[in-house]
N, C-alpha and C. Protein backbone atom coordinates (compact mmCIF):
# COMPACT_ATOMS: atom_id res chain seq x y z
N UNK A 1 7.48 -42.95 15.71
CA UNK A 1 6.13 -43.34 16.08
C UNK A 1 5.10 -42.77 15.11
N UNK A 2 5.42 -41.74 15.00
CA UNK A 2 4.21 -40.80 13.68
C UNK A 2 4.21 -41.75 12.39
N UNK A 3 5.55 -41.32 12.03
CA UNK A 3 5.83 -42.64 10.55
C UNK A 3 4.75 -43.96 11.01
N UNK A 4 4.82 -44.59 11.99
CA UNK A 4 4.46 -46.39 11.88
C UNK A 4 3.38 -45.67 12.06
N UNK A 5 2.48 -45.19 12.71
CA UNK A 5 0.86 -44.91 12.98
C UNK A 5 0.43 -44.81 11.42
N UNK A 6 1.21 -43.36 10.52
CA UNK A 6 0.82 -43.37 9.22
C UNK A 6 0.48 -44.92 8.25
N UNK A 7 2.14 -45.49 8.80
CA UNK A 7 1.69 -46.82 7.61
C UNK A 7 0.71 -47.87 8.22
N UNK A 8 0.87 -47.86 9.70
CA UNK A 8 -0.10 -48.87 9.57
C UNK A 8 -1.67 -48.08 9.39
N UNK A 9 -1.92 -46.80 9.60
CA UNK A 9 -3.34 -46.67 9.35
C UNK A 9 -3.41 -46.72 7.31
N UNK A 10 -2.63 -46.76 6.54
CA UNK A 10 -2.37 -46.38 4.95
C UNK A 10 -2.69 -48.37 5.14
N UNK A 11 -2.06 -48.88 5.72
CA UNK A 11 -2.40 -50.34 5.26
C UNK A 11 -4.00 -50.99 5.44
N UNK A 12 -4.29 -50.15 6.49
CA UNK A 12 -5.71 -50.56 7.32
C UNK A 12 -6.71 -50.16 6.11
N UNK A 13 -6.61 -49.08 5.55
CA UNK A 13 -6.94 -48.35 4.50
C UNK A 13 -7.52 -49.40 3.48
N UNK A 14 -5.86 -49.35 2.80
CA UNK A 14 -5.76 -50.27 1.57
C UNK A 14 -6.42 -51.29 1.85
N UNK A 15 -6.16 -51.96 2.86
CA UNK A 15 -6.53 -53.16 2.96
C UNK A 15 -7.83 -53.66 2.96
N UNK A 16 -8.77 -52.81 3.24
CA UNK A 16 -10.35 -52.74 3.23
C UNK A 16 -10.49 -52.71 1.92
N UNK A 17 -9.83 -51.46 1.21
CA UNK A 17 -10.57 -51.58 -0.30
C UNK A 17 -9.97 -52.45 -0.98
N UNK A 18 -9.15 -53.52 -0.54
CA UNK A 18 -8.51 -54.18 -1.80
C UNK A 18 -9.18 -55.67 -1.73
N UNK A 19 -10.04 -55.67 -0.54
CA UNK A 19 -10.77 -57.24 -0.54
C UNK A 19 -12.12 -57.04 -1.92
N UNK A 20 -12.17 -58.60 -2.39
CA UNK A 20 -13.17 -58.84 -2.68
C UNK A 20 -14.91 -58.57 -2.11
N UNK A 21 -15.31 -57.71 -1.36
CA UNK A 21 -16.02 -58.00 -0.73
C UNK A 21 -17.01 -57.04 -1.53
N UNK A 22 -18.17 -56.86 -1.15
CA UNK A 22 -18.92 -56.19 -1.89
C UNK A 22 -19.20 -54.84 -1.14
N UNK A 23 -19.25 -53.53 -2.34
CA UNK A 23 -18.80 -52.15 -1.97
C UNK A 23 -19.33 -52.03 -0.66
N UNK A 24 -20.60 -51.92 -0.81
CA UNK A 24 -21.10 -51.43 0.98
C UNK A 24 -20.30 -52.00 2.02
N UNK A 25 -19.91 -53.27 1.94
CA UNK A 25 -19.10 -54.09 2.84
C UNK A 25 -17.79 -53.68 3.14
N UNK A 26 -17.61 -53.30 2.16
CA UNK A 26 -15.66 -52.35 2.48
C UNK A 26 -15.98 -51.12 3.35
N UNK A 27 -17.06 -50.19 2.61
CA UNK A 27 -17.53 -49.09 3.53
C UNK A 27 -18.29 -49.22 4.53
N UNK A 28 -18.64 -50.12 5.11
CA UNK A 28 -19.16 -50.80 6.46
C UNK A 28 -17.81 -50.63 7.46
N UNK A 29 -17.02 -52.09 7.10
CA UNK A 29 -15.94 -52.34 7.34
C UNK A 29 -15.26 -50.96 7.95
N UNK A 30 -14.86 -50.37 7.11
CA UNK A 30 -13.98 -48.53 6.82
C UNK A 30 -14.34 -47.75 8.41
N UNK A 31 -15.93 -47.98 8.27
CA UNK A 31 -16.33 -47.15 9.25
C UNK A 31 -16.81 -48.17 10.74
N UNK A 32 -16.88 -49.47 10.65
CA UNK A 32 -16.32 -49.70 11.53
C UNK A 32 -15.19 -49.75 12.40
N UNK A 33 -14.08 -50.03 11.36
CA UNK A 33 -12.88 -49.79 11.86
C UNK A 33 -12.73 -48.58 12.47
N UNK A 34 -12.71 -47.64 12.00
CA UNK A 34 -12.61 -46.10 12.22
C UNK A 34 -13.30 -45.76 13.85
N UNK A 35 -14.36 -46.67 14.06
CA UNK A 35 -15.10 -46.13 15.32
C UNK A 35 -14.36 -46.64 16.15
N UNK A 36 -14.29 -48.24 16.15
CA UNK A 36 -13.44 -49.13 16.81
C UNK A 36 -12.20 -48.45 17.74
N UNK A 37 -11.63 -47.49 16.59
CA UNK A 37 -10.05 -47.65 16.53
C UNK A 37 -10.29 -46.70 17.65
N UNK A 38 -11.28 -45.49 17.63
CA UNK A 38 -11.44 -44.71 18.70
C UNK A 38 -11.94 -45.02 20.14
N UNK A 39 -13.26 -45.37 19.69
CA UNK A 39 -14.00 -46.00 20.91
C UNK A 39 -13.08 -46.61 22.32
N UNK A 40 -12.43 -47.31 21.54
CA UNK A 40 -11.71 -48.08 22.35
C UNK A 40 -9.97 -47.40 22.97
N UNK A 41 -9.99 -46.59 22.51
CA UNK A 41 -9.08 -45.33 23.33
C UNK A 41 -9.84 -44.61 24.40
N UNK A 42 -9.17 -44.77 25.88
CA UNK A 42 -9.83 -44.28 27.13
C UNK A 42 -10.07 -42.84 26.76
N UNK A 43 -8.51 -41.84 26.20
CA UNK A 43 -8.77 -40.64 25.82
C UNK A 43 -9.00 -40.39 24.01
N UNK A 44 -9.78 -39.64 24.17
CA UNK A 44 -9.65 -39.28 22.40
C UNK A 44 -8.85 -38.53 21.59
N UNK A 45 -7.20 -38.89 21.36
CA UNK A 45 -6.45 -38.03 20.58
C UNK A 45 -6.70 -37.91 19.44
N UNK A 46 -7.60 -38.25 18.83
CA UNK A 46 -7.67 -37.69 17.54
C UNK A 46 -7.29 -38.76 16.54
N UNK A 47 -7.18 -38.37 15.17
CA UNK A 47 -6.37 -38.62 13.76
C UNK A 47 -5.09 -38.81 13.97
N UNK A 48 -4.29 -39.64 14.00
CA UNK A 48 -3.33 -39.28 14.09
C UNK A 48 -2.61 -38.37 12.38
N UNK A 49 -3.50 -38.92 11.44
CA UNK A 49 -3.09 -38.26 10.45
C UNK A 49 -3.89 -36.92 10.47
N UNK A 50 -4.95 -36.56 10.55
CA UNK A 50 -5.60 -35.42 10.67
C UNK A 50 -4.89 -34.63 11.67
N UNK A 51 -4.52 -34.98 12.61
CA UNK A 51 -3.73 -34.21 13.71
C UNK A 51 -2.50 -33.79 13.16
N UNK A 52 -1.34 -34.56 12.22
CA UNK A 52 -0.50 -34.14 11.52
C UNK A 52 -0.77 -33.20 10.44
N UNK A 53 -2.00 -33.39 9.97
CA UNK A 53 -2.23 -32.15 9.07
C UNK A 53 -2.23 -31.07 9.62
N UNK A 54 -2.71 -31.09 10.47
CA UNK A 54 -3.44 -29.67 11.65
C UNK A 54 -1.96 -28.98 11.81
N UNK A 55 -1.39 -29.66 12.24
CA UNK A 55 0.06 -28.98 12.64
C UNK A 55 1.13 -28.69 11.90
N UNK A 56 1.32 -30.08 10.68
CA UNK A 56 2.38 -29.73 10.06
C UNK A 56 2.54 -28.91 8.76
N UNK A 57 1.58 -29.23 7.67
CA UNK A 57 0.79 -28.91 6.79
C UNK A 57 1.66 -27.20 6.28
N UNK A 58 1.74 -26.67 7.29
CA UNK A 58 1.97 -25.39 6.45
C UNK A 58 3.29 -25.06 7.03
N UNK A 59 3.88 -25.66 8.22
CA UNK A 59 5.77 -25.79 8.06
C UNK A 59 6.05 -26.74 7.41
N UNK A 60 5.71 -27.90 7.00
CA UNK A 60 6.69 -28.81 6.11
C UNK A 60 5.91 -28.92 4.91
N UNK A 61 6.58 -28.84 3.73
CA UNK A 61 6.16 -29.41 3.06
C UNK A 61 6.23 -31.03 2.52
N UNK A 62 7.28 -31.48 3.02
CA UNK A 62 7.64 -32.79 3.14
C UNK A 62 6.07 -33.95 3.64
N UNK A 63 6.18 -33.18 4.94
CA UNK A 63 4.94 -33.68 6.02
C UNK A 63 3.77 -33.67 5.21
N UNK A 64 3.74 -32.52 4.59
CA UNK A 64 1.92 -32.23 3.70
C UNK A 64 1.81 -32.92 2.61
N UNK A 65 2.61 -32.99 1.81
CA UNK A 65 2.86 -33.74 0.91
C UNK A 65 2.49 -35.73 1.29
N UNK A 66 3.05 -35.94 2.06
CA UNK A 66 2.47 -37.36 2.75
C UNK A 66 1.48 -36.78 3.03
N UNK A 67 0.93 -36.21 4.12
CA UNK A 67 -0.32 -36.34 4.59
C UNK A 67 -1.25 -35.89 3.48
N UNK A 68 -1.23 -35.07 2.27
CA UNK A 68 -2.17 -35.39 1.04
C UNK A 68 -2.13 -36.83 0.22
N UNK A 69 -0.69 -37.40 0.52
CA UNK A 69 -1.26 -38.49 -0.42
C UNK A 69 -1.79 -39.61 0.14
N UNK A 70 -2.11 -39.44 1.63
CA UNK A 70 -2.68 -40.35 2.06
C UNK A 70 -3.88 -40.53 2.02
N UNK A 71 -4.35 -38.56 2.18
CA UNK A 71 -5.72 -38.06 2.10
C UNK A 71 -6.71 -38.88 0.71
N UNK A 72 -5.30 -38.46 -0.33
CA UNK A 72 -6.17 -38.93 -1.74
C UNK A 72 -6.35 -40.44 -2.15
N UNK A 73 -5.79 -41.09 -1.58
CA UNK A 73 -5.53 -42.58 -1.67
C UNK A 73 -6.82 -43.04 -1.09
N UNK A 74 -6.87 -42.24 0.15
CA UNK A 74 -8.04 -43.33 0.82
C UNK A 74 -9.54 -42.48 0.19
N UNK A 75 -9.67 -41.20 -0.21
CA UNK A 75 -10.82 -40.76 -1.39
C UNK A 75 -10.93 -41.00 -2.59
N UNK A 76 -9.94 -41.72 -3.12
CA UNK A 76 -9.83 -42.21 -4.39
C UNK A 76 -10.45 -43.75 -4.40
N UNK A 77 -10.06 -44.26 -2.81
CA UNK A 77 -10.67 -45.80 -2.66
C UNK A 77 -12.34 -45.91 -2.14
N UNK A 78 -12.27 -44.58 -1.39
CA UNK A 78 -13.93 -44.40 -1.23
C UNK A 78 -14.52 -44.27 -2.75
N UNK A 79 -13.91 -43.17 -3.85
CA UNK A 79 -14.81 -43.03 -4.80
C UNK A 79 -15.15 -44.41 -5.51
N UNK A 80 -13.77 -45.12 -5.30
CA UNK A 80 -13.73 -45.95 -6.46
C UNK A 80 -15.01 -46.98 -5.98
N UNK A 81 -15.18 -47.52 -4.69
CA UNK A 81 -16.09 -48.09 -4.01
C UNK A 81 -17.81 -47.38 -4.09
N UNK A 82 -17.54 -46.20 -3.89
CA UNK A 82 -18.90 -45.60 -4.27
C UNK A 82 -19.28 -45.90 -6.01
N UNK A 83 -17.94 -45.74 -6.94
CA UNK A 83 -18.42 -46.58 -8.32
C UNK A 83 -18.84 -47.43 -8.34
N UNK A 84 -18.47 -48.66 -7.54
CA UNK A 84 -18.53 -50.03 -7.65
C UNK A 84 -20.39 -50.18 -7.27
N UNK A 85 -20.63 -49.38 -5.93
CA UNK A 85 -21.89 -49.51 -5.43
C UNK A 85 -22.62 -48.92 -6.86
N UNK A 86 -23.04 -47.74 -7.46
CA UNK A 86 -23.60 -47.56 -8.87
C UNK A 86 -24.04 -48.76 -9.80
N UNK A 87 -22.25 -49.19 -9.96
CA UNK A 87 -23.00 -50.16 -10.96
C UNK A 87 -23.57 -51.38 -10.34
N UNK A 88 -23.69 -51.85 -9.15
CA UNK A 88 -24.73 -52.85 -8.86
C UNK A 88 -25.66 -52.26 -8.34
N UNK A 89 -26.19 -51.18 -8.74
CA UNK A 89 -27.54 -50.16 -8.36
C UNK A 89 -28.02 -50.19 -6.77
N UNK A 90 -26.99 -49.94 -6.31
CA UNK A 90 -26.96 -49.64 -4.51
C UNK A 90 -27.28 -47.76 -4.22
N UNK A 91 -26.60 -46.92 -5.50
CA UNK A 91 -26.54 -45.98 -5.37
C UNK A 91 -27.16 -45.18 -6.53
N UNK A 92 -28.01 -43.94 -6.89
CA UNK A 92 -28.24 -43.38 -7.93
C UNK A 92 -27.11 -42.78 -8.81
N UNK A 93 -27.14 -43.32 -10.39
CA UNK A 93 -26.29 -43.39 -11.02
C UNK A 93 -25.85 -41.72 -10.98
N UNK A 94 -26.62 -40.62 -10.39
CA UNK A 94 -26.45 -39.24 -10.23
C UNK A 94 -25.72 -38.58 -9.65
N UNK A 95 -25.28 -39.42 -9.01
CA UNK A 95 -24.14 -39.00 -7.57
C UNK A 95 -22.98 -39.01 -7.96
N UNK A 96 -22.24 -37.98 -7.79
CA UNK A 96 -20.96 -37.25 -8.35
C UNK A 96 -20.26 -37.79 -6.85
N UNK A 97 -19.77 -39.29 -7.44
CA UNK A 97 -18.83 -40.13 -6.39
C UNK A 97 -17.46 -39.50 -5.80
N UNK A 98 -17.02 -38.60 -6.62
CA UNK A 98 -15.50 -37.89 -6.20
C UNK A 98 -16.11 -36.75 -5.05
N UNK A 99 -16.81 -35.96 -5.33
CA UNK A 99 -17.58 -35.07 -4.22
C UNK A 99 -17.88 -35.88 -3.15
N UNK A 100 -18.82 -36.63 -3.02
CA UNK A 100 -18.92 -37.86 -2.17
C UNK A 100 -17.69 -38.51 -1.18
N UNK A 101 -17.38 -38.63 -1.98
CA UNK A 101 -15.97 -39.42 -1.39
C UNK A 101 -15.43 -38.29 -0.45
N UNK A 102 -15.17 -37.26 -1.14
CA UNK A 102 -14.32 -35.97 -0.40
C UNK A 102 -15.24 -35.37 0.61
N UNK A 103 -16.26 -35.51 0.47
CA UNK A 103 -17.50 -35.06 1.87
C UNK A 103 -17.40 -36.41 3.04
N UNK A 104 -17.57 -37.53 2.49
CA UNK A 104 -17.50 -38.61 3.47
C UNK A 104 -16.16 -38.62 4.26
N UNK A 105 -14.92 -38.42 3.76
CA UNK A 105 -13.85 -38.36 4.52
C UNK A 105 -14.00 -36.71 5.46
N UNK A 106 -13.96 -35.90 4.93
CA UNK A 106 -14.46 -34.63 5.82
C UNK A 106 -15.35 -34.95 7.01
N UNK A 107 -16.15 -35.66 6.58
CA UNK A 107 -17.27 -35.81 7.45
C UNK A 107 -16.66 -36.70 8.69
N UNK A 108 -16.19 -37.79 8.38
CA UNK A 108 -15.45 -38.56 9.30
C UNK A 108 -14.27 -38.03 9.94
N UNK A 109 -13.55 -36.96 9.70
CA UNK A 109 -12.46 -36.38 10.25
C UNK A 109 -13.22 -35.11 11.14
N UNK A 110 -14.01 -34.83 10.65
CA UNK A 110 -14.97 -33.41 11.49
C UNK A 110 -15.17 -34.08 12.65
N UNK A 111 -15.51 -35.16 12.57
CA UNK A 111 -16.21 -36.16 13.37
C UNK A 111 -15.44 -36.14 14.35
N UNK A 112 -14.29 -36.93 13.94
CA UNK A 112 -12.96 -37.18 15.06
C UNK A 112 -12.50 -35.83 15.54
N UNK A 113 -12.73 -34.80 14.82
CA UNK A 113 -11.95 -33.49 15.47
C UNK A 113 -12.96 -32.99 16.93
N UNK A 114 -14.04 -33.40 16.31
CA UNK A 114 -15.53 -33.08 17.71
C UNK A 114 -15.09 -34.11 18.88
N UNK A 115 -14.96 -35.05 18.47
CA UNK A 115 -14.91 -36.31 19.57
C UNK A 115 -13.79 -35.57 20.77
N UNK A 116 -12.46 -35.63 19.43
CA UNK A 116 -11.22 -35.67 20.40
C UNK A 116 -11.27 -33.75 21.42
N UNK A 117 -11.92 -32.72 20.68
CA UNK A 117 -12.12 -31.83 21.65
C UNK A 117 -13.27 -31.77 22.42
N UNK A 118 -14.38 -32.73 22.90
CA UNK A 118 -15.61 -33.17 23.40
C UNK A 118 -15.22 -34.03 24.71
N UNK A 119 -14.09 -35.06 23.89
CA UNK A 119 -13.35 -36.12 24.17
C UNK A 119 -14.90 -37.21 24.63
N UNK A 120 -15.78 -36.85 23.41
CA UNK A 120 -16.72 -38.08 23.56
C UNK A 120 -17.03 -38.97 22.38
N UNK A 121 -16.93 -40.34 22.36
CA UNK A 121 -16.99 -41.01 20.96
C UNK A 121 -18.54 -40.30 20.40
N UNK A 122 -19.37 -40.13 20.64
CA UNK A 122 -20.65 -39.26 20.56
C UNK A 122 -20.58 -38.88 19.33
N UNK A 123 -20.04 -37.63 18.80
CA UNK A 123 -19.54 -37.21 17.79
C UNK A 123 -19.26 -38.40 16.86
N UNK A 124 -18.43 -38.89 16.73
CA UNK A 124 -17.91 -39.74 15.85
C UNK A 124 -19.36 -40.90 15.51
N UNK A 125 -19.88 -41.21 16.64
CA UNK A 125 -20.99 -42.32 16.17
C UNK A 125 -21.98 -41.78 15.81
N UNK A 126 -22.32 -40.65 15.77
CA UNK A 126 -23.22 -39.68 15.10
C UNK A 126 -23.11 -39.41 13.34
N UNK A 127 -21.87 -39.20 13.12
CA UNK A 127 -21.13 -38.84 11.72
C UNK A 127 -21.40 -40.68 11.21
N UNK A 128 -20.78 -41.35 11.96
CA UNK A 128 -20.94 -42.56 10.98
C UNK A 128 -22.62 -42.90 10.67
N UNK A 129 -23.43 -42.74 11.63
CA UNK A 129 -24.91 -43.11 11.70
C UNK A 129 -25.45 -42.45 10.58
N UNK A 130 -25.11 -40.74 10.04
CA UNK A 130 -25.34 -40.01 9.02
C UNK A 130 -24.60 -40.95 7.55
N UNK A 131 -23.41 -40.98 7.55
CA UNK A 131 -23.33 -41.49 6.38
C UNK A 131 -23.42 -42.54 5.66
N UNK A 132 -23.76 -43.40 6.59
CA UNK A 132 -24.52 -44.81 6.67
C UNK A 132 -25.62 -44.84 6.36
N UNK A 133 -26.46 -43.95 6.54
CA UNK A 133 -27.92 -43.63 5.94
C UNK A 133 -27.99 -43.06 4.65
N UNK A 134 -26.90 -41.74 4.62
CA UNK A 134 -26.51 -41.26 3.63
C UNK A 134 -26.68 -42.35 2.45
N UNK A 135 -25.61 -43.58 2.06
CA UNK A 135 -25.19 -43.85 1.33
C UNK A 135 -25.57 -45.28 1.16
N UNK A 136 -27.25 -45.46 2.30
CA UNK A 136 -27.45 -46.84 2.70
C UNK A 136 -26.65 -48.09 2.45
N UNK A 137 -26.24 -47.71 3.42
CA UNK A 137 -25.12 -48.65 4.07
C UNK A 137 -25.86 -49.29 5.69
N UNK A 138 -27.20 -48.96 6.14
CA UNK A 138 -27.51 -49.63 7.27
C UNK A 138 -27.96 -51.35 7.08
């Protein structure tokens, strides 16, 4: 069950950044999905990948090892998307997109870690409302 949650959330992923659509629109998308996926859970367990980090991370290395390359895949598809926004001048060409990227996923996992011990989507629609403004995306 852990395995299929991983791939299908790694496809949900990919699959946002690999459309044609225009950058804000993937990161719209990203963070809709993301609320969605919670919201609509009666209880809030969490990440299921963030939750595997939490736990496994420092007995397996097997486990950490996936759960970083999932980490970097989907900050590598935020940065690359935060590039994309730059060059059609959505974003100031100043913004150090890899930092970015790695704060926006933090930010969205902080998010889910508040929710699921709150157990209120609250948290989570708060974090997206910030980086949506953040990165005008409203």
């Amino acid at each position: 069950m852990i395995t299929r949650k991983y791939f299908i959330l790694s496809l949900l992923h990919i699959g946002i950044f690999q459309t044609t659509n225009e950058p804000a629109s993937k990161l719209n998308k990203m963070l809709d999905w993301t609320h969605t996926y919670h919201a609509e859970m009666e209880k809030k367990p969490g990440c299921p990948i963030g939750n595997l980090a939490i736990e496994m991370s420092e007995h397996d290395e097997t486990f950490r090892v996936r759960i970083h390359h999932f980490f970097e895949r989907w900050i590598g598809a935020v940065e690359a998307t935060l590039d994309e926004m730059i060059k059609h001048g959505q974003l100031d060409s100043t913004i150090d997109t890899k930092k970015s990227a790695q704060a926006m996923i933090a930010m969205i996992e902080g998010g889910i870690l508040l929710m699921k011990t709150q157990q209120s989507i609250h948290f989570l629609s708060n974090i997206i409302d910030v980086i949506r403004k953040q990165f005008n995306l409203s």
